[in-house]
N, C-alpha and C. Protein backbone atom coordinates (compact mmCIF):
# COMPACT_ATOMS: atom_id res chain seq x y z
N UNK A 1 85.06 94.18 113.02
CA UNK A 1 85.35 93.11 112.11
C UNK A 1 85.04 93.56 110.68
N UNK A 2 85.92 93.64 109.50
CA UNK A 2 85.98 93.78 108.62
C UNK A 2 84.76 92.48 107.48
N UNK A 3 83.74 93.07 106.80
CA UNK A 3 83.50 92.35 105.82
C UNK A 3 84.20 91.04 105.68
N UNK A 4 84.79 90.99 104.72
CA UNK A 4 85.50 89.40 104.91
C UNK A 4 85.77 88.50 106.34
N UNK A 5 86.28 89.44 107.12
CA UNK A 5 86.26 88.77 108.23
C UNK A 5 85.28 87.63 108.92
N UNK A 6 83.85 88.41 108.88
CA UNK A 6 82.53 88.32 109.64
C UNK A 6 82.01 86.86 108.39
N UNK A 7 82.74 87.04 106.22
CA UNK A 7 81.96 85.99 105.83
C UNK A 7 83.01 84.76 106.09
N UNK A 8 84.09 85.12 106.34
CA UNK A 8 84.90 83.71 106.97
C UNK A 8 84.29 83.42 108.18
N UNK A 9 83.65 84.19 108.95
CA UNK A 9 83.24 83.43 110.43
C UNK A 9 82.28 82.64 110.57
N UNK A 10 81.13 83.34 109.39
CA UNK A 10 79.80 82.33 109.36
C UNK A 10 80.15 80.96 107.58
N UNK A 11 81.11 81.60 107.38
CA UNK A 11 81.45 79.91 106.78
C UNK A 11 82.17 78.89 107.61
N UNK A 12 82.97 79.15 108.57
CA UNK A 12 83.56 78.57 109.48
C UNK A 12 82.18 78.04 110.42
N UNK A 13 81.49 78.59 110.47
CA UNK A 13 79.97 78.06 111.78
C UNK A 13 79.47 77.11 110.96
N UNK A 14 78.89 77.60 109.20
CA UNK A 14 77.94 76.78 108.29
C UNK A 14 78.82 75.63 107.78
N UNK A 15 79.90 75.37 108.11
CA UNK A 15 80.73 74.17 107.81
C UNK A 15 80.65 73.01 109.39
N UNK A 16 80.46 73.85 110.59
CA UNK A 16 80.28 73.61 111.59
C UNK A 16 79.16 72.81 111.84
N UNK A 17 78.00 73.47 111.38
CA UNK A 17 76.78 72.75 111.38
C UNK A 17 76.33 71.52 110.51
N UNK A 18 77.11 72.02 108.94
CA UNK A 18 76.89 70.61 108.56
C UNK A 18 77.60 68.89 108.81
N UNK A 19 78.51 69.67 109.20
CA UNK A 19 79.37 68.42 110.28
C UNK A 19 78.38 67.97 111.22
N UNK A 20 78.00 68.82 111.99
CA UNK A 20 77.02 68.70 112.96
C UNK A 20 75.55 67.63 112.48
N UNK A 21 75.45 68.23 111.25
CA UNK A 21 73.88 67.73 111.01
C UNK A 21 74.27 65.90 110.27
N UNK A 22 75.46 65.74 109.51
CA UNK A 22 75.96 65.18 109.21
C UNK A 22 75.82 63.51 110.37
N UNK A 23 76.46 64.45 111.67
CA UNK A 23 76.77 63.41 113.08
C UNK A 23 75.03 62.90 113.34
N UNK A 24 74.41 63.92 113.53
CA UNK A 24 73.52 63.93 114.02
C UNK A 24 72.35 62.94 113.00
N UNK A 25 72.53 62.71 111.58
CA UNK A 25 72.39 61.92 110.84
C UNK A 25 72.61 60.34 111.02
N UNK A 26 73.73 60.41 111.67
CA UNK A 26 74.10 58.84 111.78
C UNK A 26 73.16 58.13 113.24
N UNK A 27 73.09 58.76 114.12
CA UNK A 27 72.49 58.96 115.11
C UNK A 27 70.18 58.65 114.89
N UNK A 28 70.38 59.53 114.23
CA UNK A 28 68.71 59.74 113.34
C UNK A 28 68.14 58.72 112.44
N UNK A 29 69.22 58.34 111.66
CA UNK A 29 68.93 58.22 110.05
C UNK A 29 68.25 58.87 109.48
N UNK A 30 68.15 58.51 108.05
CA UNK A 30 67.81 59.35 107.22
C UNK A 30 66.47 59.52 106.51
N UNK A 31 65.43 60.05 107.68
CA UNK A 31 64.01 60.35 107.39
C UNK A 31 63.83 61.50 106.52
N UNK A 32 62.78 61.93 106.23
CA UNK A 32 62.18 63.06 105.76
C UNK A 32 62.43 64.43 106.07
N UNK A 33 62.56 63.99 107.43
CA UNK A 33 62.95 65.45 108.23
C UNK A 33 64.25 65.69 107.95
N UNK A 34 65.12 64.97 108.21
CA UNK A 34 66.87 64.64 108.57
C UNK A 34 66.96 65.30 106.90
N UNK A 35 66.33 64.65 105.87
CA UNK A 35 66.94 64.80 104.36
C UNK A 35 66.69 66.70 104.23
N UNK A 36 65.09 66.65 104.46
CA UNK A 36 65.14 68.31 105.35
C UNK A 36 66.29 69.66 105.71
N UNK A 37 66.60 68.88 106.83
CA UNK A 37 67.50 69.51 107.41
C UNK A 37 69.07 70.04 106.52
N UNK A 38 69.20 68.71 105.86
CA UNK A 38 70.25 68.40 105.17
C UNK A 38 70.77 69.64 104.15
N UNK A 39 69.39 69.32 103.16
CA UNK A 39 69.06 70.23 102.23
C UNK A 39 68.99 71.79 102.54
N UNK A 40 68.18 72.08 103.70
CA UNK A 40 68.80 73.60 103.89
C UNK A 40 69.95 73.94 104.98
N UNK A 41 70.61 73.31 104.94
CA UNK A 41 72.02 73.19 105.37
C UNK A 41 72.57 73.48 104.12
N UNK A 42 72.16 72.83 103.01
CA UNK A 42 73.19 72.86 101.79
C UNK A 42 72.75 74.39 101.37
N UNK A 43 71.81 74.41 101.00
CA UNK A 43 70.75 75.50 100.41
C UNK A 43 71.63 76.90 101.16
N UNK A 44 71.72 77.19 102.78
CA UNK A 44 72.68 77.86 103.37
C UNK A 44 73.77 78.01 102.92
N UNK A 45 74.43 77.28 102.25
CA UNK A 45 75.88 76.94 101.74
C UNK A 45 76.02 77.55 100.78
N UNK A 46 74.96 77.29 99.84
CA UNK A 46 74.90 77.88 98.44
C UNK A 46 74.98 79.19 98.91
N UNK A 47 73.95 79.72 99.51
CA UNK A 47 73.62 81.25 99.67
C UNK A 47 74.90 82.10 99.93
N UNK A 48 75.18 80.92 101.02
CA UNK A 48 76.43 82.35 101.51
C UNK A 48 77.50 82.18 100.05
N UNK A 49 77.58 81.59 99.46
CA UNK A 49 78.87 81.77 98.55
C UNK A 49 77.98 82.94 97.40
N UNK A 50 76.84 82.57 96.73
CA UNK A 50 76.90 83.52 95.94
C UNK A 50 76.42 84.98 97.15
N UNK A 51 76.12 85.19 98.21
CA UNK A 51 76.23 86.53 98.82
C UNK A 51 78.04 87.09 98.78
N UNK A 52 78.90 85.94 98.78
CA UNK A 52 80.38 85.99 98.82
C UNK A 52 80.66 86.49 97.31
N UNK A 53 79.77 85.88 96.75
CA UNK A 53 80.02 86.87 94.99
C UNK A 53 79.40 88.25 94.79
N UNK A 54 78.73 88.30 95.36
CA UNK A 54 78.01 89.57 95.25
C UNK A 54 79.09 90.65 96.15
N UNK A 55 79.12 90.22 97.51
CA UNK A 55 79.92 91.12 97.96
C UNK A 55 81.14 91.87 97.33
N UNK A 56 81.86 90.82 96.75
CA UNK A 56 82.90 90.38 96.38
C UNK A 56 82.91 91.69 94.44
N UNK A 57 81.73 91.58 93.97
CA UNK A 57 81.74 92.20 93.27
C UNK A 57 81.47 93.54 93.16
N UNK A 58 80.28 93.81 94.54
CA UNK A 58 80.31 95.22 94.87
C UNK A 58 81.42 96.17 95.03
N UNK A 59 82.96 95.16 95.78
CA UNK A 59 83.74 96.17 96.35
C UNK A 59 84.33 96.10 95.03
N UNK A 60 84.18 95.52 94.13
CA UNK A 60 85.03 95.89 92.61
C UNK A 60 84.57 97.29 91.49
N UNK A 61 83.00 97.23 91.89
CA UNK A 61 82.65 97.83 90.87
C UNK A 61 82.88 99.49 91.45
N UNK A 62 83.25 99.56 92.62
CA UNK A 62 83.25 100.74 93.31
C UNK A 62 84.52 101.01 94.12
N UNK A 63 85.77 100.83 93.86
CA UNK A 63 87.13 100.60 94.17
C UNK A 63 87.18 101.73 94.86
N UNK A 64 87.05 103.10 94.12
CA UNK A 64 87.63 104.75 94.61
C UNK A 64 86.50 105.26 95.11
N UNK A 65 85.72 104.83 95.23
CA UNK A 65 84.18 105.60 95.43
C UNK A 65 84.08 106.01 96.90
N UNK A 66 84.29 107.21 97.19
CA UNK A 66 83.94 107.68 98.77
C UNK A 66 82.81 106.98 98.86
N UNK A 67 82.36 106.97 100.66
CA UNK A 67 81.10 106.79 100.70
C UNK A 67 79.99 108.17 100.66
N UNK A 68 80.24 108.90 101.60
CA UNK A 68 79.64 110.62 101.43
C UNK A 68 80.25 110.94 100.65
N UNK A 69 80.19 111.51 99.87
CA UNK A 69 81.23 112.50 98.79
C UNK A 69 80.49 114.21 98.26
N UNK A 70 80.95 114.60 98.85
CA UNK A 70 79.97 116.34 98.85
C UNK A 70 80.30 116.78 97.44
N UNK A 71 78.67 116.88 97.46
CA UNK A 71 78.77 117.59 95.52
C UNK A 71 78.00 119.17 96.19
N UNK A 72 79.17 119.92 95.09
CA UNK A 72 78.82 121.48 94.97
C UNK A 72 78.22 121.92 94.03
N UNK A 73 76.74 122.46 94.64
CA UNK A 73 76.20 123.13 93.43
C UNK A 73 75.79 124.57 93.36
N UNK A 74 76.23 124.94 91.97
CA UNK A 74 76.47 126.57 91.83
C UNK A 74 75.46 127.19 92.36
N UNK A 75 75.55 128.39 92.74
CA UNK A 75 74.33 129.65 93.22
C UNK A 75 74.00 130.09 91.70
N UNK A 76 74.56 129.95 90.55
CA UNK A 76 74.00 130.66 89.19
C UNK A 76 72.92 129.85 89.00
N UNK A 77 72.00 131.16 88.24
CA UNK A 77 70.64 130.97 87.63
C UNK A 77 70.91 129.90 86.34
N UNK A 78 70.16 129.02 86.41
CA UNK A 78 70.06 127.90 85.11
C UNK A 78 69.73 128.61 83.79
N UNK A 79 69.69 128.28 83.20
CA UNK A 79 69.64 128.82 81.56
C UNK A 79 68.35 128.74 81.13
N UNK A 80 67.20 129.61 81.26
CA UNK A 80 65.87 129.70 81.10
C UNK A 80 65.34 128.81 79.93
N UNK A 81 66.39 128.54 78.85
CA UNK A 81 65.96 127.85 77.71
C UNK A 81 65.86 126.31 78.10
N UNK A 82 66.04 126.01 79.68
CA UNK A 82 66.20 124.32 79.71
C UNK A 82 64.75 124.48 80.49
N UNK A 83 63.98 124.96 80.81
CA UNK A 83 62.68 125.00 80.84
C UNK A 83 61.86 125.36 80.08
N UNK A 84 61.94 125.65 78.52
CA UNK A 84 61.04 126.01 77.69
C UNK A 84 59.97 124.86 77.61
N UNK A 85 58.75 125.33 77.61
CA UNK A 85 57.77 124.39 77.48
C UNK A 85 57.45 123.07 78.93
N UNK A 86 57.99 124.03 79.77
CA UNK A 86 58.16 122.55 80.78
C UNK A 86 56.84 123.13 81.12
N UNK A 87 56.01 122.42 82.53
CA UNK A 87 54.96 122.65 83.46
C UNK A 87 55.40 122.83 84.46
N UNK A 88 54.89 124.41 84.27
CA UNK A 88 55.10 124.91 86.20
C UNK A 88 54.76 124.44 87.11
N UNK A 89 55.11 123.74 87.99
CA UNK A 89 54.67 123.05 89.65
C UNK A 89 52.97 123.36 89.97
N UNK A 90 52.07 123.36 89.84
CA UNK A 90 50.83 123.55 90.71
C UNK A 90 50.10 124.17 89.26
N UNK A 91 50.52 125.26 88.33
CA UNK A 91 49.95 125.70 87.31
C UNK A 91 49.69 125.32 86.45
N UNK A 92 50.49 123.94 85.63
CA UNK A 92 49.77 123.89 84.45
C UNK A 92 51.15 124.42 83.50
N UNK A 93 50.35 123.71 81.52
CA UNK A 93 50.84 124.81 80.73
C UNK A 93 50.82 125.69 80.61
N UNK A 94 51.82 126.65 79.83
CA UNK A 94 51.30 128.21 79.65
C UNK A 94 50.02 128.11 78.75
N UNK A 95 50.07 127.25 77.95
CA UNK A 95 48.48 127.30 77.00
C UNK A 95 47.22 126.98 77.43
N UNK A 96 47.55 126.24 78.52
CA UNK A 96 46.04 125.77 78.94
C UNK A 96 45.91 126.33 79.96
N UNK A 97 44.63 125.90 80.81
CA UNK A 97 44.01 126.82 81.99
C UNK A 97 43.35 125.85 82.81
N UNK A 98 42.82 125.68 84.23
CA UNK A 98 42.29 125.27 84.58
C UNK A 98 40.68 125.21 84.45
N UNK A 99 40.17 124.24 84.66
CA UNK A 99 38.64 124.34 83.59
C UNK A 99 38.15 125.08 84.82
């Protein structure tokens, strides 16, 4: 099942349930709990739409983008001048010393 597919299925269920909670309302009335329920029913609702924006914007911002995409990197020696002054791994500056 394709992305879209799977967020049409659980909006098709979360439309399901609030029908559901809706019935089940008339049945209950409308206590503390029931208003509860209601609310993260809605709260669900909200979520999945902005997760539906988000998704929705991920596959935009990344249209051509392989997912693996193999980067080649040269066997040539780097240019000694892009480490001037750096710190050698475990040693230290060249100026200083360990006490």
């Amino acid at each position: 099942m394709s992305l879209q597919d799977e967020l049409t299925a659980v909006e098709r269920n979360l439309t399901e349930l609030i029908r559901s909670v809706a019935r089940l309302e008339e049945h209950i009335g409308a206590g503390l709990d029931m208003r509860r329920v209601r609310s993260d029913a809605n709260h669900l609702r909200e979520s999945l739409g902005l997760l539906k924006e988000s998704a929705a914007g991920a596959k935009q911002a990344r249209p051509g983008a392989a997912k693996d995409e193999m980067v080649t990197v040269s066997d040539a020696p780097y240019d000694p001048a892009l480490w001037k002054g750096a710190d050698d791994e475990g040693l230290g500056a060249e100026d200083r010393h360990a006490p």
